[in-house]
N, C-alpha and C. Protein backbone atom coordinates (compact mmCIF):
# COMPACT_ATOMS: atom_id res chain seq x y z
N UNK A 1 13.08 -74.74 -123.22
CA UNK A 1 14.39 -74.21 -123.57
C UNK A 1 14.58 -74.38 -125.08
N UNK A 2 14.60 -73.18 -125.52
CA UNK A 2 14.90 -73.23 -127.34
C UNK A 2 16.14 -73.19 -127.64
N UNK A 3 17.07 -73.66 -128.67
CA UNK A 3 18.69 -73.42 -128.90
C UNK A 3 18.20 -72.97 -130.41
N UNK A 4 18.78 -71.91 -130.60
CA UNK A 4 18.93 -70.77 -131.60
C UNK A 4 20.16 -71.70 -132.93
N UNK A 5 20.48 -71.41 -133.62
CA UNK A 5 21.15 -71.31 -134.79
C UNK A 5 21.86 -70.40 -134.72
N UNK A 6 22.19 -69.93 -133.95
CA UNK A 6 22.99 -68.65 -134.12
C UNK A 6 24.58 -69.13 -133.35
N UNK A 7 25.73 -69.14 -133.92
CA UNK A 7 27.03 -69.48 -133.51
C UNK A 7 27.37 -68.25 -132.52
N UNK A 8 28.46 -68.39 -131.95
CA UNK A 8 29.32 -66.99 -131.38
C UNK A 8 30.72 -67.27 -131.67
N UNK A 9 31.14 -66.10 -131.99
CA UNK A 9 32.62 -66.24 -132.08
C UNK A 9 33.44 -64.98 -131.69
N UNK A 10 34.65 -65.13 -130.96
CA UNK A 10 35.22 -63.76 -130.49
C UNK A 10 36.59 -64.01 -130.80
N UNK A 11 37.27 -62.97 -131.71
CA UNK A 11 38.35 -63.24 -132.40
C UNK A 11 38.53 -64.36 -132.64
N UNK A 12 37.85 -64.85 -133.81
CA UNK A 12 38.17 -66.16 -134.48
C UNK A 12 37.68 -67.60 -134.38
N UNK A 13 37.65 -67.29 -132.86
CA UNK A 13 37.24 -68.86 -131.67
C UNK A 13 35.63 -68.84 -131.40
N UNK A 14 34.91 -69.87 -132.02
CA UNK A 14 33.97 -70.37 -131.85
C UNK A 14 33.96 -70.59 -130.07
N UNK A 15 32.93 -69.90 -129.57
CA UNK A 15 32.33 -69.49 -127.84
C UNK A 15 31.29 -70.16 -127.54
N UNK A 16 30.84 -70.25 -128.79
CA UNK A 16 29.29 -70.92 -128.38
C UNK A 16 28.51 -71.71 -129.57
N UNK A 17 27.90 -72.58 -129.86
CA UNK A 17 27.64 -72.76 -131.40
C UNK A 17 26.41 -72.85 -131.42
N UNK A 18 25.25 -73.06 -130.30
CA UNK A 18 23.73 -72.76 -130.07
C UNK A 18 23.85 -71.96 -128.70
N UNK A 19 22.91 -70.78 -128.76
CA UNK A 19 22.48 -69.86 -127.58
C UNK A 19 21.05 -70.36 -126.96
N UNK A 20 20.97 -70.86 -125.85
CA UNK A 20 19.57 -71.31 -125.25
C UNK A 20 18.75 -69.85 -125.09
N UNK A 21 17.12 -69.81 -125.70
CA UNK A 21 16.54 -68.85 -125.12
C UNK A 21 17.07 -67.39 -126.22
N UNK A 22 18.06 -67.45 -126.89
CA UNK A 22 18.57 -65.44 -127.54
C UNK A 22 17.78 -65.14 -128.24
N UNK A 23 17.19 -65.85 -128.85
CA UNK A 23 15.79 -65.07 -129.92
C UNK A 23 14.64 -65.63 -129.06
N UNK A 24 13.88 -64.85 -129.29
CA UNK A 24 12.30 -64.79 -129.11
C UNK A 24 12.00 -66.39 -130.08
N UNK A 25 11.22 -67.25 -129.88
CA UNK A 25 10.78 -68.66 -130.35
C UNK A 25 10.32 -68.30 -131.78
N UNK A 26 9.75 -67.04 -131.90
CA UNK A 26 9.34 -66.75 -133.17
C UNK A 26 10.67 -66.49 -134.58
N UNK A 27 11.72 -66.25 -133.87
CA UNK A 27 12.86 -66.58 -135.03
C UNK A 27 13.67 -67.52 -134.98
N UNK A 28 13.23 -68.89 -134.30
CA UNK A 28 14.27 -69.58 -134.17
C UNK A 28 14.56 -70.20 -135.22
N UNK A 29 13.76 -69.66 -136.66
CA UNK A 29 13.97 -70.45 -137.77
C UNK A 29 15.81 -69.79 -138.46
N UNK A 30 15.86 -68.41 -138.01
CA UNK A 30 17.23 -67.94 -138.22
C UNK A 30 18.54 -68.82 -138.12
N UNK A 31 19.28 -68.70 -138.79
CA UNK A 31 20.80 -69.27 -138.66
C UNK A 31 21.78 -67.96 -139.15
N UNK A 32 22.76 -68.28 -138.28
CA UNK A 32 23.91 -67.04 -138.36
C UNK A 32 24.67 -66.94 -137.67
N UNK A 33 25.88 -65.98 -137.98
CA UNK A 33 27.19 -66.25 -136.70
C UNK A 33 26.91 -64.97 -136.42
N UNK A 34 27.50 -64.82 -134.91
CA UNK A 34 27.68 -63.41 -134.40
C UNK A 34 28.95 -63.56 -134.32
N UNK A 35 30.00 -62.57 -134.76
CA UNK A 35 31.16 -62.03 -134.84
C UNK A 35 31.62 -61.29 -133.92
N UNK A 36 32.20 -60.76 -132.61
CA UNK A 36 32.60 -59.82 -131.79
C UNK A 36 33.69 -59.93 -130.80
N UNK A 37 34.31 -59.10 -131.12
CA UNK A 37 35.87 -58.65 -130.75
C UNK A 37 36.29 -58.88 -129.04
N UNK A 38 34.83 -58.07 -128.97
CA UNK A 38 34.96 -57.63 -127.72
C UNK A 38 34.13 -58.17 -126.95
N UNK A 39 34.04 -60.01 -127.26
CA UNK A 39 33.56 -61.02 -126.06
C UNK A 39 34.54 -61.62 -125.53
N UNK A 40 35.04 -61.42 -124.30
CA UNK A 40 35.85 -62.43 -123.54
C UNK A 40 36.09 -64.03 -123.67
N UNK A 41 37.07 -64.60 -123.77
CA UNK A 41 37.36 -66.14 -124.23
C UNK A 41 37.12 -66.80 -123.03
N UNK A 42 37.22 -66.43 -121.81
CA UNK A 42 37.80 -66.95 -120.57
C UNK A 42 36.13 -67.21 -120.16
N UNK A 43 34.96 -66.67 -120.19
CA UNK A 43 34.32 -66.52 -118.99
C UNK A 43 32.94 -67.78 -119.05
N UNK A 44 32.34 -67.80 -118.54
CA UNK A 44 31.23 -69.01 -118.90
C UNK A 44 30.47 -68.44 -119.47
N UNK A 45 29.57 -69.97 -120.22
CA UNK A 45 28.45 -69.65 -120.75
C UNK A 45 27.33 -68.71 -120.39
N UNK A 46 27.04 -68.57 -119.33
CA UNK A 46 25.58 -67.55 -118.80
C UNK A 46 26.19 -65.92 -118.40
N UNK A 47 27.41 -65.97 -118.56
CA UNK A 47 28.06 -64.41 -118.47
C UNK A 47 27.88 -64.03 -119.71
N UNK A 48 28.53 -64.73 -120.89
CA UNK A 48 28.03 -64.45 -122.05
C UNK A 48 27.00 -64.21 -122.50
N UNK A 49 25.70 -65.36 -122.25
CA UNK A 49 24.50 -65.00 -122.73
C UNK A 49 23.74 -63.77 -122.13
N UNK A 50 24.26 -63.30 -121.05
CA UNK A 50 23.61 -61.94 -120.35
C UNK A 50 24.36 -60.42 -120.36
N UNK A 51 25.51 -60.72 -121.53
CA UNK A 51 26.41 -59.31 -121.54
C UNK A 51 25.31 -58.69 -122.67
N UNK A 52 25.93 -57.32 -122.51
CA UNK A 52 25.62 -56.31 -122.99
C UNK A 52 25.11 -55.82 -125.08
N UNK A 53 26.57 -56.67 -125.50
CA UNK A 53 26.55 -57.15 -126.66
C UNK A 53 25.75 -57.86 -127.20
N UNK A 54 25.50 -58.82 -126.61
CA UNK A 54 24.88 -60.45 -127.56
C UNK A 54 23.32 -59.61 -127.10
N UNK A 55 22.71 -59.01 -126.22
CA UNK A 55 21.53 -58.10 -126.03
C UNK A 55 21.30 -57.13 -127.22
N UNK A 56 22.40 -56.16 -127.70
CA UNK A 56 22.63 -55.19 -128.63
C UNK A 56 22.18 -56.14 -130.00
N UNK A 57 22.83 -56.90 -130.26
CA UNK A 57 23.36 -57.86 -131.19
C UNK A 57 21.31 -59.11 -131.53
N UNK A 58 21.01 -59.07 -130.24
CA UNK A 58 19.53 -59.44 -130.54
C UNK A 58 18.67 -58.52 -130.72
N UNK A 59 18.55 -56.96 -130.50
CA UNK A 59 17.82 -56.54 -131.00
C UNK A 59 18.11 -56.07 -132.41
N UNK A 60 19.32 -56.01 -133.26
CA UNK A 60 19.74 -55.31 -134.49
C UNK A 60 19.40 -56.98 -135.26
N UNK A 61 19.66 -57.86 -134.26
CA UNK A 61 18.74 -58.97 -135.52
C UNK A 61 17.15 -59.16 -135.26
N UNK A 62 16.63 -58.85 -134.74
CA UNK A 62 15.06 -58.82 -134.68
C UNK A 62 14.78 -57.20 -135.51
N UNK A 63 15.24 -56.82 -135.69
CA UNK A 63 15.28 -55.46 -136.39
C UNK A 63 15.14 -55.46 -138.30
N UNK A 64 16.83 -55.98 -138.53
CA UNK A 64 17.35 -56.12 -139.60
C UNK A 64 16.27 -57.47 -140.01
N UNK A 65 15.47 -58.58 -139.60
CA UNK A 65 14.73 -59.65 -139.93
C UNK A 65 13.64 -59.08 -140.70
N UNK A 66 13.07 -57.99 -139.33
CA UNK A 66 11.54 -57.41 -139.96
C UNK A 66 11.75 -56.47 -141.07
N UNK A 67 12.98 -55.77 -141.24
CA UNK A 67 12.90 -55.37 -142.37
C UNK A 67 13.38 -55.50 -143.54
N UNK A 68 13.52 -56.88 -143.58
CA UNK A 68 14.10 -57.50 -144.98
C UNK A 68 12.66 -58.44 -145.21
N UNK A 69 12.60 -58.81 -143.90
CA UNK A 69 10.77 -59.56 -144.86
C UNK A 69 9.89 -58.55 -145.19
N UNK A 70 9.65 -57.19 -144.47
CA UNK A 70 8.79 -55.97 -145.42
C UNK A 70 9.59 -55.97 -146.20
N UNK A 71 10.58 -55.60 -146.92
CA UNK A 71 11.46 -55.32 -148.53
C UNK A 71 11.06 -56.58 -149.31
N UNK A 72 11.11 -57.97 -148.66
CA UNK A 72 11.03 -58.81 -149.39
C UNK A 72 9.32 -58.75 -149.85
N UNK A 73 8.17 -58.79 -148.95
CA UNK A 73 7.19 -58.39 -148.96
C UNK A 73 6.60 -57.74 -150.13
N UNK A 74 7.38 -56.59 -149.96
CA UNK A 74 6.96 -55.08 -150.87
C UNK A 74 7.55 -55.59 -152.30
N UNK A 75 8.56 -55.97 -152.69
CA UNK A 75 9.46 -56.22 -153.61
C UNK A 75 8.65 -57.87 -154.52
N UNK A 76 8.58 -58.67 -153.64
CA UNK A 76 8.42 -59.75 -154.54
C UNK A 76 7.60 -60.35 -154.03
N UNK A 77 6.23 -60.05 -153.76
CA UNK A 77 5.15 -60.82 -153.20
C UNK A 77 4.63 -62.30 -153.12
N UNK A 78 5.04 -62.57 -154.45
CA UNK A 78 5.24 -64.24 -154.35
C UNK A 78 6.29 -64.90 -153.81
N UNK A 79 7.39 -64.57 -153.78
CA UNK A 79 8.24 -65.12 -153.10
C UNK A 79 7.65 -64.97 -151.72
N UNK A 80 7.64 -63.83 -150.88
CA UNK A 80 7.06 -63.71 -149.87
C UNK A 80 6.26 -64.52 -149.30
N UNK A 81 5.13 -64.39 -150.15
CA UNK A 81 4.01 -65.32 -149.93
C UNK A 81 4.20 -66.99 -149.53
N UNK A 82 5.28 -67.50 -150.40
CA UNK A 82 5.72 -68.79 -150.45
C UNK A 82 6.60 -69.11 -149.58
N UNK A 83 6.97 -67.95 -148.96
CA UNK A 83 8.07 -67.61 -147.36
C UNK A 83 7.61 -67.85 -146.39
N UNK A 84 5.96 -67.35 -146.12
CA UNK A 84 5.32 -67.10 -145.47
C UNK A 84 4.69 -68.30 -144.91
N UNK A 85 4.11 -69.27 -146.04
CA UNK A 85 3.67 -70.49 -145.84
C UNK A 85 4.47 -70.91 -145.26
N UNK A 86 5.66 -71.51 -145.54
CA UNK A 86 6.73 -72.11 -144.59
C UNK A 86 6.52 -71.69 -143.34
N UNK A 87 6.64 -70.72 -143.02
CA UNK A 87 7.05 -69.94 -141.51
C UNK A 87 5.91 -69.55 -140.57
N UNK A 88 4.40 -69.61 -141.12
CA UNK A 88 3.37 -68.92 -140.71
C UNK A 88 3.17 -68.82 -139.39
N UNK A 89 3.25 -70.15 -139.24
CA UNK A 89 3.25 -70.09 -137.28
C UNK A 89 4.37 -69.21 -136.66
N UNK A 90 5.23 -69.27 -137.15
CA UNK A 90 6.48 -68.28 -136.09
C UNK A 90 5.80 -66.66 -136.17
N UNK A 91 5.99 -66.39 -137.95
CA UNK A 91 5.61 -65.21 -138.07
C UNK A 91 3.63 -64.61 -137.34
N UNK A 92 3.23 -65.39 -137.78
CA UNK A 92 2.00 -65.14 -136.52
C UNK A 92 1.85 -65.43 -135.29
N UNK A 93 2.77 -66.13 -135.02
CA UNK A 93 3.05 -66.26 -133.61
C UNK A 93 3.61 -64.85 -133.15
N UNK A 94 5.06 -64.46 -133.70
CA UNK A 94 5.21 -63.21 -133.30
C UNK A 94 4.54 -62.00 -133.38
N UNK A 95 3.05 -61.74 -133.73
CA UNK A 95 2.11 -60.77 -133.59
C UNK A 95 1.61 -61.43 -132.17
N UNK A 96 0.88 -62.80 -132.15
CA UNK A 96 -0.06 -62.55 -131.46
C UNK A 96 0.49 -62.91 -130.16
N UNK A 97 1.74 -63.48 -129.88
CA UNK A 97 2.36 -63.90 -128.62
C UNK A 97 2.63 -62.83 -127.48
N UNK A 98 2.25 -62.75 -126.51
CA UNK A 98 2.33 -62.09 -125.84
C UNK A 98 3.92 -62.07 -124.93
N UNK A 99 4.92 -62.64 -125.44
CA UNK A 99 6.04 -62.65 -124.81
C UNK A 99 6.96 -62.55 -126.52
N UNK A 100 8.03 -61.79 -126.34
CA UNK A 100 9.21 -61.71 -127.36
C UNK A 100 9.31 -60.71 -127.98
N UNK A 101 8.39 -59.86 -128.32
CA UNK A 101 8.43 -58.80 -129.11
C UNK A 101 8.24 -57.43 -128.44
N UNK A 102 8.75 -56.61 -128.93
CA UNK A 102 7.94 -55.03 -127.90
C UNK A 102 6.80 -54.64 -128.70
N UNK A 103 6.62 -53.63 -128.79
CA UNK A 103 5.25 -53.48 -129.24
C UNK A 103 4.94 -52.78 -130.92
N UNK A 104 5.97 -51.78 -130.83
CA UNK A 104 6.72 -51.54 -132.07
C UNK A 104 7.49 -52.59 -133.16
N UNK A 105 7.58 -53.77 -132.87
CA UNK A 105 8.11 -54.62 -133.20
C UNK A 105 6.71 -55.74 -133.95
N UNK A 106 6.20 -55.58 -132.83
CA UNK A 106 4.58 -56.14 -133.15
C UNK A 106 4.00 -55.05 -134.65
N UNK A 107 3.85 -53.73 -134.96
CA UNK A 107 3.28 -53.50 -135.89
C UNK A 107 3.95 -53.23 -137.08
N UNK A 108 5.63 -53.71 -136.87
CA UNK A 108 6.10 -54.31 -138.19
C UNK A 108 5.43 -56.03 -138.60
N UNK A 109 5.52 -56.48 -137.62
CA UNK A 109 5.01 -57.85 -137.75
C UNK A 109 3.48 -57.70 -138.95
N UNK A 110 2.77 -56.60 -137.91
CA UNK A 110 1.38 -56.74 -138.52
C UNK A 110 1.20 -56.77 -140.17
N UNK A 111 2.39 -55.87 -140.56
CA UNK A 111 2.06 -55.61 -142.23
C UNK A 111 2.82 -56.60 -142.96
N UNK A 112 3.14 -57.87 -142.14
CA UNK A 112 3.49 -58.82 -142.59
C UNK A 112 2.69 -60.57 -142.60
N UNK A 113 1.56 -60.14 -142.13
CA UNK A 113 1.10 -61.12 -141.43
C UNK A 113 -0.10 -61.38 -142.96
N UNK A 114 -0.44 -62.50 -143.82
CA UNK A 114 -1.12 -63.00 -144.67
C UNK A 114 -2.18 -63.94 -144.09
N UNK A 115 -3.06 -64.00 -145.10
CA UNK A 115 -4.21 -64.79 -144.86
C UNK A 115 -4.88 -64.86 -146.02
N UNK A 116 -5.57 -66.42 -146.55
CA UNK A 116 -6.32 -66.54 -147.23
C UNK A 116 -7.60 -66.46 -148.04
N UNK A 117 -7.78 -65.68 -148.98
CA UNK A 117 -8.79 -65.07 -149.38
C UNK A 117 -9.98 -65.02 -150.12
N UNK A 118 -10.89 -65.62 -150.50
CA UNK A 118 -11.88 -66.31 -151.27
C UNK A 118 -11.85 -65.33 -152.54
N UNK A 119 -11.58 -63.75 -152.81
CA UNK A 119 -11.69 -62.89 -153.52
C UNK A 119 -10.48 -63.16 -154.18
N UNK A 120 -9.44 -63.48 -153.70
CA UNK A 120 -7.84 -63.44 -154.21
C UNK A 120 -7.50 -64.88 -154.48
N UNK A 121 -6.42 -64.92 -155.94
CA UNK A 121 -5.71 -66.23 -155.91
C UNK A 121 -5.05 -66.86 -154.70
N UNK A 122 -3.86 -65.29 -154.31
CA UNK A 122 -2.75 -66.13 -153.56
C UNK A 122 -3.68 -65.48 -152.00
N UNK A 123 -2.50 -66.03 -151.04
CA UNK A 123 -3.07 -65.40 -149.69
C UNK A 123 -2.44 -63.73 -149.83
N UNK A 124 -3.38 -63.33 -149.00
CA UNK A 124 -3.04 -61.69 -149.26
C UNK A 124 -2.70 -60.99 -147.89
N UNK A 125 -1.92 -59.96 -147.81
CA UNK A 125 -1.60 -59.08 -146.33
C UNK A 125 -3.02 -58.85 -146.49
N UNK A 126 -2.57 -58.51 -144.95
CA UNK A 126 -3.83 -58.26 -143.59
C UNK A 126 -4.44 -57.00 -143.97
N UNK A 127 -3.44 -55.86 -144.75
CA UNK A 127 -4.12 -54.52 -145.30
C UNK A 127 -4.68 -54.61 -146.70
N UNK A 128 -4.67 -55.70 -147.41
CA UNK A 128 -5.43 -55.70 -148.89
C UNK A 128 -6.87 -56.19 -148.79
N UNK A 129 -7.44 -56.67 -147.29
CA UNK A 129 -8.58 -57.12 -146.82
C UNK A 129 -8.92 -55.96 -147.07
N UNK A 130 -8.71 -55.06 -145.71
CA UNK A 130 -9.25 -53.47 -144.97
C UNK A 130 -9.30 -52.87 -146.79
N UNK A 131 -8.36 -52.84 -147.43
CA UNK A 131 -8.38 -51.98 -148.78
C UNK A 131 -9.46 -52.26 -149.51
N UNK A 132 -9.89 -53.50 -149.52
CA UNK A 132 -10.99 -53.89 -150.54
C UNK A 132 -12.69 -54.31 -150.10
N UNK A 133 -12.51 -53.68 -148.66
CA UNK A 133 -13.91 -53.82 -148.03
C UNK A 133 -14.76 -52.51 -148.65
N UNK A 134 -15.49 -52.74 -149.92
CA UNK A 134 -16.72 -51.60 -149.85
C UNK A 134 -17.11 -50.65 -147.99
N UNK A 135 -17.44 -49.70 -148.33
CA UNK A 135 -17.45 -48.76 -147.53
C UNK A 135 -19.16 -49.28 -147.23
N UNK A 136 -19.91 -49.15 -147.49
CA UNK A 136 -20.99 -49.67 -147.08
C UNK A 136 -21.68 -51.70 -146.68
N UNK A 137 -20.33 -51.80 -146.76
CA UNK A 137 -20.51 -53.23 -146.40
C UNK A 137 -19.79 -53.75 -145.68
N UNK A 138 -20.40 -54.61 -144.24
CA UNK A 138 -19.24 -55.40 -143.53
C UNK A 138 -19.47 -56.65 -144.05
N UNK A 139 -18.51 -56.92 -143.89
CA UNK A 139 -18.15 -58.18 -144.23
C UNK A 139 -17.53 -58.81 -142.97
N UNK A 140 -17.16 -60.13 -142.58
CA UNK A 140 -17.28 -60.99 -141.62
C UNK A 140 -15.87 -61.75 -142.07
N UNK A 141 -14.85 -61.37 -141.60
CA UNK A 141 -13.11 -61.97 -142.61
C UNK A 141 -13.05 -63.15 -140.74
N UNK A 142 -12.89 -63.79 -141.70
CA UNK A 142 -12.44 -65.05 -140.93
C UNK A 142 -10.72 -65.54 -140.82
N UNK A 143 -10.04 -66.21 -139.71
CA UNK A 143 -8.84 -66.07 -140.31
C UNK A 143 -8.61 -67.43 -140.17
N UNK A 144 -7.68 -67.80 -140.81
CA UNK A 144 -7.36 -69.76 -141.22
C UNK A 144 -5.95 -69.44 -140.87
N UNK A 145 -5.44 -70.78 -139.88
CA UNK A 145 -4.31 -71.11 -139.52
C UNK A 145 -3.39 -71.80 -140.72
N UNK A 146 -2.43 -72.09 -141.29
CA UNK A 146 -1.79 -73.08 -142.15
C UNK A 146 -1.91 -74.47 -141.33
């Protein structure tokens, strides 16, 4: 059982302040409030965690995540990079885990996923390998855990 960082609040009133299980294990590094009008004050905890909303509300944050780490990615690679270290296990976890992600979700992951490079200073995405393999040569890419 994972508890999220993620608060709830419905008009004003704090509902919930950890969600067991709402993100996939691979973002439980997230913190944030969910804001919504239109959650009931009255009802229990597991009505809440299975309405309609806080569902809506987890996929627009597994969404809005992957594409601020590609922007961040694309935009400032060292920062990224130094993001990445921190987080490596979640973020490679969420490629290779076979539970949390859909599948489309998985090949945003992929162009986010780094590894260390004997050719390169820093660690480099998974597509600057494939980019820099001579066409007449395989090469044998090994991959290292943090």
């Amino acid at each position: 059982k994972l508890s999220s960082n993620i608060m709830v609040y419905s008009r004003r009133v704090l509902i919930m302040d950890e969600i067991a299980n709402f993100l996939p294990w691979q973002f439980i590094f997230l913190k944030g409030i969910i804001s919504s009008d239109e959650l009931q004050l009255n009802v229990s905890r597991e009505t809440i965690q299975g309405s309609k909303d806080l569902e809506i509300a987890k996929k627009r944050i597994v969404s809005k995540t992957l594409s601020a780490l590609q922007k961040l990615s694309k935009d400032d690679s060292t920062k990224y990079v130094k993001f990445f270290r921190e987080y490596a296990r979640f973020i490679k976890g969420a490629y290779f885990s076979p539970e949390g992600l859909s599948e489309s979700q998985k090949e945003k992951v992929k162009d986010l996923l780094c590894f260390p490079s004997s050719k390169m200073v820093n660690d480099a995405p998974l597509q600057s390998f494939f980019n820099n393999i001579d066409e007449n040569t395989m090469e044998l890419v090994s991959l290292q855990t943090y």
